[in-house]
PDB file of N, CA and C in Angstrom:
ATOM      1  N   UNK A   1       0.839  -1.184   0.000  1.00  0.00           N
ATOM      2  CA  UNK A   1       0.000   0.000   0.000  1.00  0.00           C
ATOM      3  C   UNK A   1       0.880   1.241   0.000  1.00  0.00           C
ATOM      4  N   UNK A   2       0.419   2.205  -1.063  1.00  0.00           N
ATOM      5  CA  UNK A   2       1.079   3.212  -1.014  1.00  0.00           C
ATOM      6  C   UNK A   2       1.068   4.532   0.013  1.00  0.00           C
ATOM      7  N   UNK A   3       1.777   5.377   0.199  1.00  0.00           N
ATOM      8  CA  UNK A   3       1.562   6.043   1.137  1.00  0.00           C
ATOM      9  C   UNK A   3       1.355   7.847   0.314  1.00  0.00           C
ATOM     10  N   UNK A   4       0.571   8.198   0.533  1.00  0.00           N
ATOM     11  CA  UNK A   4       0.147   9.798   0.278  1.00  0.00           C
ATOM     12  C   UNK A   4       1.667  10.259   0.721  1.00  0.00           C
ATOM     13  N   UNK A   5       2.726  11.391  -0.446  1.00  0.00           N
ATOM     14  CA  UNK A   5       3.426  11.980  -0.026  1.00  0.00           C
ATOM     15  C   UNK A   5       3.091  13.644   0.041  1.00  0.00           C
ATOM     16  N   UNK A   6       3.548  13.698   1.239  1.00  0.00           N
ATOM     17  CA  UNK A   6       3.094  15.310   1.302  1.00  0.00           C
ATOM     18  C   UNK A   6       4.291  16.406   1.369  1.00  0.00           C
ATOM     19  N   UNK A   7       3.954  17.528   0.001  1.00  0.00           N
ATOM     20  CA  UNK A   7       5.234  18.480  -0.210  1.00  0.00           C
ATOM     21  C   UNK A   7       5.616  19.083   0.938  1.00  0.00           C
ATOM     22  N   UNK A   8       7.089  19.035   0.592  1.00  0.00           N
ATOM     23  CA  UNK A   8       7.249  20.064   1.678  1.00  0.00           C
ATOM     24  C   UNK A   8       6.832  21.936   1.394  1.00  0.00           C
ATOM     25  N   UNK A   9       7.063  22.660   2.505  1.00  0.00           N
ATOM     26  CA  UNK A   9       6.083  24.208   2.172  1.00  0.00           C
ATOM     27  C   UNK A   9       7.311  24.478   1.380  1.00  0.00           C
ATOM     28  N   UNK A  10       6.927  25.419   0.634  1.00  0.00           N
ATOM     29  CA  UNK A  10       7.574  26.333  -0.274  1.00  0.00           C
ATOM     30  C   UNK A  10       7.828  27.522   0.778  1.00  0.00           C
ATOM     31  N   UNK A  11       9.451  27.697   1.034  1.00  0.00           N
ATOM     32  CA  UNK A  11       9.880  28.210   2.213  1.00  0.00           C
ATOM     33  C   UNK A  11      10.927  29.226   1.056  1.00  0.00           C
ATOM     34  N   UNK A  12      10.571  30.972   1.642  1.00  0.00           N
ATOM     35  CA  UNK A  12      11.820  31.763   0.777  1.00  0.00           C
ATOM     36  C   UNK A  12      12.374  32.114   1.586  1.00  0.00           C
ATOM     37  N   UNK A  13      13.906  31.514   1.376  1.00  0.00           N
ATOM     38  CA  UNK A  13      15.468  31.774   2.024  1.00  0.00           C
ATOM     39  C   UNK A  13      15.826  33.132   1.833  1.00  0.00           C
ATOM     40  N   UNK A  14      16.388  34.067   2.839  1.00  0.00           N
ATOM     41  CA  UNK A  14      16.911  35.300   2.621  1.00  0.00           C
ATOM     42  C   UNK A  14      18.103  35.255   3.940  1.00  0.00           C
ATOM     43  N   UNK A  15      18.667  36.440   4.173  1.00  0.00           N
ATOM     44  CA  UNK A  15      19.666  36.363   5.196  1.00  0.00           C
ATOM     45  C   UNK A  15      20.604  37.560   4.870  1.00  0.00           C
ATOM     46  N   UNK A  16      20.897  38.417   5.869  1.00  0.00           N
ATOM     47  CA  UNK A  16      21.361  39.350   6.428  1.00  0.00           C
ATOM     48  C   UNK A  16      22.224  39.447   7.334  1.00  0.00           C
ATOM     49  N   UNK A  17      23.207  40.329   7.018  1.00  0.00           N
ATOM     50  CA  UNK A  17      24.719  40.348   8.060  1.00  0.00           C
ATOM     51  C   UNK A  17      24.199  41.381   9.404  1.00  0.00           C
ATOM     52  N   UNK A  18      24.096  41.380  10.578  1.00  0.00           N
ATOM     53  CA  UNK A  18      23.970  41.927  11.829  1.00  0.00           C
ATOM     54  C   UNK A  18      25.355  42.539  12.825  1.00  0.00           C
ATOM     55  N   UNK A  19      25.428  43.231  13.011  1.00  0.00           N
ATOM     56  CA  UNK A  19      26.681  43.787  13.775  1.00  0.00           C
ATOM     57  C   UNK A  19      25.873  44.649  15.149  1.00  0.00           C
ATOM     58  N   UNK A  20      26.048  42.905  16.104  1.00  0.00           N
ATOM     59  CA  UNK A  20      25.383  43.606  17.439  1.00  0.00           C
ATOM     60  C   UNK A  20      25.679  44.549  18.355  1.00  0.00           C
ATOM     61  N   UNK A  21      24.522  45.570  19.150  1.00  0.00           N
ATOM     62  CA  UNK A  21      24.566  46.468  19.242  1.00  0.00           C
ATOM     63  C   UNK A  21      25.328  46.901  20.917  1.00  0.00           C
ATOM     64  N   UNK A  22      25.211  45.333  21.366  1.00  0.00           N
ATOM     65  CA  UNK A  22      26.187  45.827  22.491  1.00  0.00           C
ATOM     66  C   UNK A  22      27.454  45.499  22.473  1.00  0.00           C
ATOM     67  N   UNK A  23      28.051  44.436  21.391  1.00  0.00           N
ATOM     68  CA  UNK A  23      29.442  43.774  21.890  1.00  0.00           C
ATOM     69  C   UNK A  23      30.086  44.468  20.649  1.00  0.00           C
ATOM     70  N   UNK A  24      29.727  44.488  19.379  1.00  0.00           N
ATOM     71  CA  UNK A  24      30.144  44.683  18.365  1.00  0.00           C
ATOM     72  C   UNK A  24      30.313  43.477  16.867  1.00  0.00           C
ATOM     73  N   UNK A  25      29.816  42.392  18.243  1.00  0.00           N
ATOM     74  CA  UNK A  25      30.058  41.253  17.227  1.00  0.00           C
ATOM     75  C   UNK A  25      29.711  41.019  15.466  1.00  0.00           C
ATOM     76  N   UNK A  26      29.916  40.203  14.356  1.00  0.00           N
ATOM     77  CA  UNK A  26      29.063  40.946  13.770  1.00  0.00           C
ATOM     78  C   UNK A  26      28.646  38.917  13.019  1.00  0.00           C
ATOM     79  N   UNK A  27      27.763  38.847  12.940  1.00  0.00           N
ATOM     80  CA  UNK A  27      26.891  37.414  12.339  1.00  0.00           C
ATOM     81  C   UNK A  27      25.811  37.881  11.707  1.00  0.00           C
ATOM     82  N   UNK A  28      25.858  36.458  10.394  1.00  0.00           N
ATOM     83  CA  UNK A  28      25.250  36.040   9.325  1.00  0.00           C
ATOM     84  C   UNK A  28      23.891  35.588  10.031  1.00  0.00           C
ATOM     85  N   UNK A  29      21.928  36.416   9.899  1.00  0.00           N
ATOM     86  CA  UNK A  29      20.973  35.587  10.172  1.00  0.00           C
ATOM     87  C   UNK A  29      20.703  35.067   8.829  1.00  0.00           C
ATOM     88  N   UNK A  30      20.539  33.603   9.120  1.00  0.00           N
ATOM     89  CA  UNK A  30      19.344  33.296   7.580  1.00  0.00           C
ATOM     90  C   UNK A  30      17.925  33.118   8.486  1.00  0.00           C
ATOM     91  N   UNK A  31      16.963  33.483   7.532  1.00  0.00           N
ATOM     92  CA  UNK A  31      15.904  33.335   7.490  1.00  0.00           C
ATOM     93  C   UNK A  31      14.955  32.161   6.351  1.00  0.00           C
ATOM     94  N   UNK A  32      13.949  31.639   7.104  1.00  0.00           N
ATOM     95  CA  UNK A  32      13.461  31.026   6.104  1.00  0.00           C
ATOM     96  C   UNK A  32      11.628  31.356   6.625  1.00  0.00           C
ATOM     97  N   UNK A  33      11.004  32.080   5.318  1.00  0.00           N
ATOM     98  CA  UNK A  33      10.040  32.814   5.214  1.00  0.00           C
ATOM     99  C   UNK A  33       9.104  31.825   4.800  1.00  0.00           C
ATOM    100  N   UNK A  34       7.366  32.015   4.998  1.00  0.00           N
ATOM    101  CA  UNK A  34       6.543  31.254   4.257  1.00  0.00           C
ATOM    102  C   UNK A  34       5.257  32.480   3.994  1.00  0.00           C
ATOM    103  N   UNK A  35       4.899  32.670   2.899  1.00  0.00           N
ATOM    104  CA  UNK A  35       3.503  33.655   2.956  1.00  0.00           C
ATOM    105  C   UNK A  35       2.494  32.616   4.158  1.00  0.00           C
ATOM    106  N   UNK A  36       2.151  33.838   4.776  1.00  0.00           N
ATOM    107  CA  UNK A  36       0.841  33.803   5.959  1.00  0.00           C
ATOM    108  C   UNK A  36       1.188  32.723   7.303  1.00  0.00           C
ATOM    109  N   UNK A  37       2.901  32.639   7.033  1.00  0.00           N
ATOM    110  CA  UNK A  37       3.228  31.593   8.421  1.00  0.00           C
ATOM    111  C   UNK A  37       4.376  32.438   9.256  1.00  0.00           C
ATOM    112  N   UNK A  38       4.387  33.599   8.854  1.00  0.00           N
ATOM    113  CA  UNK A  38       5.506  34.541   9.393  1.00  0.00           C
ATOM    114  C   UNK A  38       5.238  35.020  10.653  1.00  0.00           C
ATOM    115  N   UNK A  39       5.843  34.785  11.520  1.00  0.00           N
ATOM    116  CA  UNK A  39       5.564  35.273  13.171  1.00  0.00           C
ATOM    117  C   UNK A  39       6.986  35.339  13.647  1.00  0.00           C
ATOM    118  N   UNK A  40       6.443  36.460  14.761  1.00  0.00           N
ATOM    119  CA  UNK A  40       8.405  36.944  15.653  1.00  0.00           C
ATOM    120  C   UNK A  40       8.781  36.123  16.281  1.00  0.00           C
ATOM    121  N   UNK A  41       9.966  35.836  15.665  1.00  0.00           N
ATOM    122  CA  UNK A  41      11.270  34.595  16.201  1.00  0.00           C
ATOM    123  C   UNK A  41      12.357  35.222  16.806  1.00  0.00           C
ATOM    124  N   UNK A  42      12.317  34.643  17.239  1.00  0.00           N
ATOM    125  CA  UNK A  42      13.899  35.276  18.362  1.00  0.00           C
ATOM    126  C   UNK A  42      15.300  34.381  17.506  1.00  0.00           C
ATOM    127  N   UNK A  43      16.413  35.421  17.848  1.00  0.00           N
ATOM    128  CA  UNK A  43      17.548  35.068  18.111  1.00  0.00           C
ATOM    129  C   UNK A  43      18.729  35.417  18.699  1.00  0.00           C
ATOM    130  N   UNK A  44      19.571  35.285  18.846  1.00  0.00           N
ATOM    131  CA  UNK A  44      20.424  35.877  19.617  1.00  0.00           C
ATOM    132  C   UNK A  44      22.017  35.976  19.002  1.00  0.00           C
ATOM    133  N   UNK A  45      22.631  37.055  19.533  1.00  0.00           N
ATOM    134  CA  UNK A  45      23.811  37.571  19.238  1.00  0.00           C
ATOM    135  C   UNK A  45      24.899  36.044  19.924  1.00  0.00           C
ATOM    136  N   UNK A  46      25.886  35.316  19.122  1.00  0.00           N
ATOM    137  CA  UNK A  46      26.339  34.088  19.214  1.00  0.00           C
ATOM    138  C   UNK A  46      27.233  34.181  20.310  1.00  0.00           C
ATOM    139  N   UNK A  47      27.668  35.617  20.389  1.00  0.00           N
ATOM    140  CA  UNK A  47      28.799  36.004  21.570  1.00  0.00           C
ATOM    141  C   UNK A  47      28.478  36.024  22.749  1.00  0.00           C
ATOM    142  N   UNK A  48      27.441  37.533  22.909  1.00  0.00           N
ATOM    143  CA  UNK A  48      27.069  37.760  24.119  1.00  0.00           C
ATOM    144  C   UNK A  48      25.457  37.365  24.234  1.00  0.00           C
ATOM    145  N   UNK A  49      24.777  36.922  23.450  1.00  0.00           N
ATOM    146  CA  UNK A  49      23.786  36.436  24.058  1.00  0.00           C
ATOM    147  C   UNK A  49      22.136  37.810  23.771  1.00  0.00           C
ATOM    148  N   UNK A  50      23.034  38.711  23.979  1.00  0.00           N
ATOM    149  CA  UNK A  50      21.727  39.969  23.533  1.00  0.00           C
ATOM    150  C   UNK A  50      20.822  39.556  22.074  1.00  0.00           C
ATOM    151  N   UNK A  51      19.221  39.923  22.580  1.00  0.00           N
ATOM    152  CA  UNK A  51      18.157  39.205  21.365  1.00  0.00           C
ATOM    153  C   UNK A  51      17.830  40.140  20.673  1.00  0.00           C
ATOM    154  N   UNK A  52      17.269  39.779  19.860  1.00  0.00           N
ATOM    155  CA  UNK A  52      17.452  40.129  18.366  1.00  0.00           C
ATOM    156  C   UNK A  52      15.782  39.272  18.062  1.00  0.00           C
ATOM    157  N   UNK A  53      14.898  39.917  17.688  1.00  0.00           N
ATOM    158  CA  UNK A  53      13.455  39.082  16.807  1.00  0.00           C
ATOM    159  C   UNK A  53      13.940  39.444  14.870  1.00  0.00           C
ATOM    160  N   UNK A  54      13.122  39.125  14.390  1.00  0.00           N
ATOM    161  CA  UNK A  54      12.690  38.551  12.830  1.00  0.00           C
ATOM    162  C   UNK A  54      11.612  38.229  12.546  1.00  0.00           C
ATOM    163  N   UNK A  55      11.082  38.977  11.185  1.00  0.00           N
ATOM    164  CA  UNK A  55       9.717  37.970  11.035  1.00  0.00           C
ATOM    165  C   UNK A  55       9.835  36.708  10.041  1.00  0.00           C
ATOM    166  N   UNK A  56       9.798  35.424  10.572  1.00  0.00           N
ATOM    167  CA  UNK A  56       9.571  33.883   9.749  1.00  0.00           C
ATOM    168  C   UNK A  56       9.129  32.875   9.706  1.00  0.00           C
ATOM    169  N   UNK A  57       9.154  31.846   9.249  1.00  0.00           N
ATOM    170  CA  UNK A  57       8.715  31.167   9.775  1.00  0.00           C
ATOM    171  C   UNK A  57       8.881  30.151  10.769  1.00  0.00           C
ATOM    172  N   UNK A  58      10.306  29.676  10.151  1.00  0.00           N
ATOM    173  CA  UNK A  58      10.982  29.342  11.200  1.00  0.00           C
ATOM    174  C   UNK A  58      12.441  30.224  12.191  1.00  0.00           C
ATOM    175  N   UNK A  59      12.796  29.773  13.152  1.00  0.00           N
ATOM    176  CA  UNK A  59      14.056  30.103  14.420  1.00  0.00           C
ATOM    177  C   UNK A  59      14.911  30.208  13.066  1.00  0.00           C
ATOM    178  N   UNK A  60      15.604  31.493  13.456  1.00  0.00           N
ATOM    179  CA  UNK A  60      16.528  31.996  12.570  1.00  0.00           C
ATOM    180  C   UNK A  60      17.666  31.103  12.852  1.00  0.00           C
ATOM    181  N   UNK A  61      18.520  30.771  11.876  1.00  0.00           N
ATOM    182  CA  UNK A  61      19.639  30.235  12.166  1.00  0.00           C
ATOM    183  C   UNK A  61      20.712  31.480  12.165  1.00  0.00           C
ATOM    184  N   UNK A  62      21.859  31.548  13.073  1.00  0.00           N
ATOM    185  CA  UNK A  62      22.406  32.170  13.247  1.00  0.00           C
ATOM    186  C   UNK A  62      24.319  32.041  12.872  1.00  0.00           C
ATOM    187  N   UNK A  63      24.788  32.635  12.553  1.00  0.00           N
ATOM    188  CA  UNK A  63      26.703  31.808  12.083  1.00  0.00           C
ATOM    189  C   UNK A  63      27.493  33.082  12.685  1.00  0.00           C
ATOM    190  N   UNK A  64      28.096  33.253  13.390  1.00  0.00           N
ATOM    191  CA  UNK A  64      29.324  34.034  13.827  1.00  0.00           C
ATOM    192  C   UNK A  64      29.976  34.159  12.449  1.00  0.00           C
ATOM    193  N   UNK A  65      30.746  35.898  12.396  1.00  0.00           N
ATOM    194  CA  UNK A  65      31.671  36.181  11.254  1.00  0.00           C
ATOM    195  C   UNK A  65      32.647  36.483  11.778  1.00  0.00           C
ATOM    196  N   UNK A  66      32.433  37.965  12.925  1.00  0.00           N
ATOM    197  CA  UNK A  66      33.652  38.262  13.546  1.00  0.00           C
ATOM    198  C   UNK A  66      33.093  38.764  15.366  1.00  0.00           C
ATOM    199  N   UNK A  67      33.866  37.810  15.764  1.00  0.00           N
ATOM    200  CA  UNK A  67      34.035  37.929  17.112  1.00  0.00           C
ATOM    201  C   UNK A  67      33.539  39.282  17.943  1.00  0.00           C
ATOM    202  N   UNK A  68      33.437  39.275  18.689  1.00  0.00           N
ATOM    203  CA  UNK A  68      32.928  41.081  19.787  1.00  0.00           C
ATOM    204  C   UNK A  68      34.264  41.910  19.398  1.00  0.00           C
ATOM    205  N   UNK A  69      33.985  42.777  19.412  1.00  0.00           N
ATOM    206  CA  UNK A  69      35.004  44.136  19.419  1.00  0.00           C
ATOM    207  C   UNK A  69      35.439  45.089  20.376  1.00  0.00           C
ATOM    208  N   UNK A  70      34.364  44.551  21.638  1.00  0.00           N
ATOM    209  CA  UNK A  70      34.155  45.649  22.929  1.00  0.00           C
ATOM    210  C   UNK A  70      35.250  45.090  24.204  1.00  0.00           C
ATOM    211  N   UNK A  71      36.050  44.049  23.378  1.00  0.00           N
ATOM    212  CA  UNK A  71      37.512  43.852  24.395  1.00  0.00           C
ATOM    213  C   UNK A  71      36.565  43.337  26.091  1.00  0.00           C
ATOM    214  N   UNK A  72      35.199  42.648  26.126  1.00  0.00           N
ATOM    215  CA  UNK A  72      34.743  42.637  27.180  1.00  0.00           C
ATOM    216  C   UNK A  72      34.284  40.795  27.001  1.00  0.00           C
ATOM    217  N   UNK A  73      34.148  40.278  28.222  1.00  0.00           N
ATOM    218  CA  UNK A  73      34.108  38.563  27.836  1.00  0.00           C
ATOM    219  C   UNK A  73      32.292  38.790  28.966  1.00  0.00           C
ATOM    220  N   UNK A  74      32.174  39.608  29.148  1.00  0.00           N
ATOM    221  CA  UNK A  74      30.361  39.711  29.778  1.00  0.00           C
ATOM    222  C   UNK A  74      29.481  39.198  28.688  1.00  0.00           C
ATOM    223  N   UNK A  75      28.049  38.663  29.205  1.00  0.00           N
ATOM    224  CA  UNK A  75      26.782  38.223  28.594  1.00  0.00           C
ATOM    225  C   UNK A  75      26.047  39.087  28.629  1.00  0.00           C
ATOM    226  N   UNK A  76      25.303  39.812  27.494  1.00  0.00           N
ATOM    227  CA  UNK A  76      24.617  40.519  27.584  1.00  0.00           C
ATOM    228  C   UNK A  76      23.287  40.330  28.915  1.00  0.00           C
ATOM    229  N   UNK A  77      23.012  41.463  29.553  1.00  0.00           N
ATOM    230  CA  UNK A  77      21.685  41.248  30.523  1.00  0.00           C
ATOM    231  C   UNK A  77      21.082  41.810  30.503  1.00  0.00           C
ATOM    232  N   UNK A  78      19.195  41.795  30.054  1.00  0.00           N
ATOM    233  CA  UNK A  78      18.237  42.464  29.601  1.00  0.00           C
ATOM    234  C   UNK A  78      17.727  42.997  30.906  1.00  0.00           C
ATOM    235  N   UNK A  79      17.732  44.474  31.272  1.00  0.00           N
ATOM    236  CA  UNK A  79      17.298  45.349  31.899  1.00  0.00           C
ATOM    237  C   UNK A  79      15.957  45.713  32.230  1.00  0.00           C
ATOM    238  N   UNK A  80      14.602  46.013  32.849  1.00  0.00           N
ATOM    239  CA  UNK A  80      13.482  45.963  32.915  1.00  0.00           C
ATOM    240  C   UNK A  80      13.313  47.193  33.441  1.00  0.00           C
ATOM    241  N   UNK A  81      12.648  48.867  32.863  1.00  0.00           N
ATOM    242  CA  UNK A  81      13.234  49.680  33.562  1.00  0.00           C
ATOM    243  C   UNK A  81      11.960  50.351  33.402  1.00  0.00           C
TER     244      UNK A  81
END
């Protein structure tokens, strides 16, 4: 018996270089988009940890390019003020 195969979604790849705003670090997000499945995804800076949203469909994948610049080895810590 055969089995019903089901496509996968038609997902559009894009991706953008980021140079975060507290360490200096600077990383590659890809994104992978779907019309009418796009909702805010988090990600985070690979160094220190400070977030970062996107709209996609899926968790951004994230790649380090160049290391922090701020000569500091701290984790970013989100403030509530």
């Amino acid at each position: 018996m055969g089995q019903a195969i089901t496509p996968e979604p038609d997902f559009q790849r894009s991706s953008f270089v980021k140079s975060c705003a507290y360490c200096g670090a600077r990383f590659a997000v890809f994104l992978s988009r779907q019309a009418g499945s796009d909702d805010e995804e988090d990600y985070g800076c690979p160094e220190c940890g400070k977030g970062y949203t996107a709209h996609a469909a899926l968790e951004p994948l994230v790649s380090l390019l160049a290391p922090r610049s701020d000569g500091k080895q701290d984790r970013y810590q989100e403030t509530m003020f």
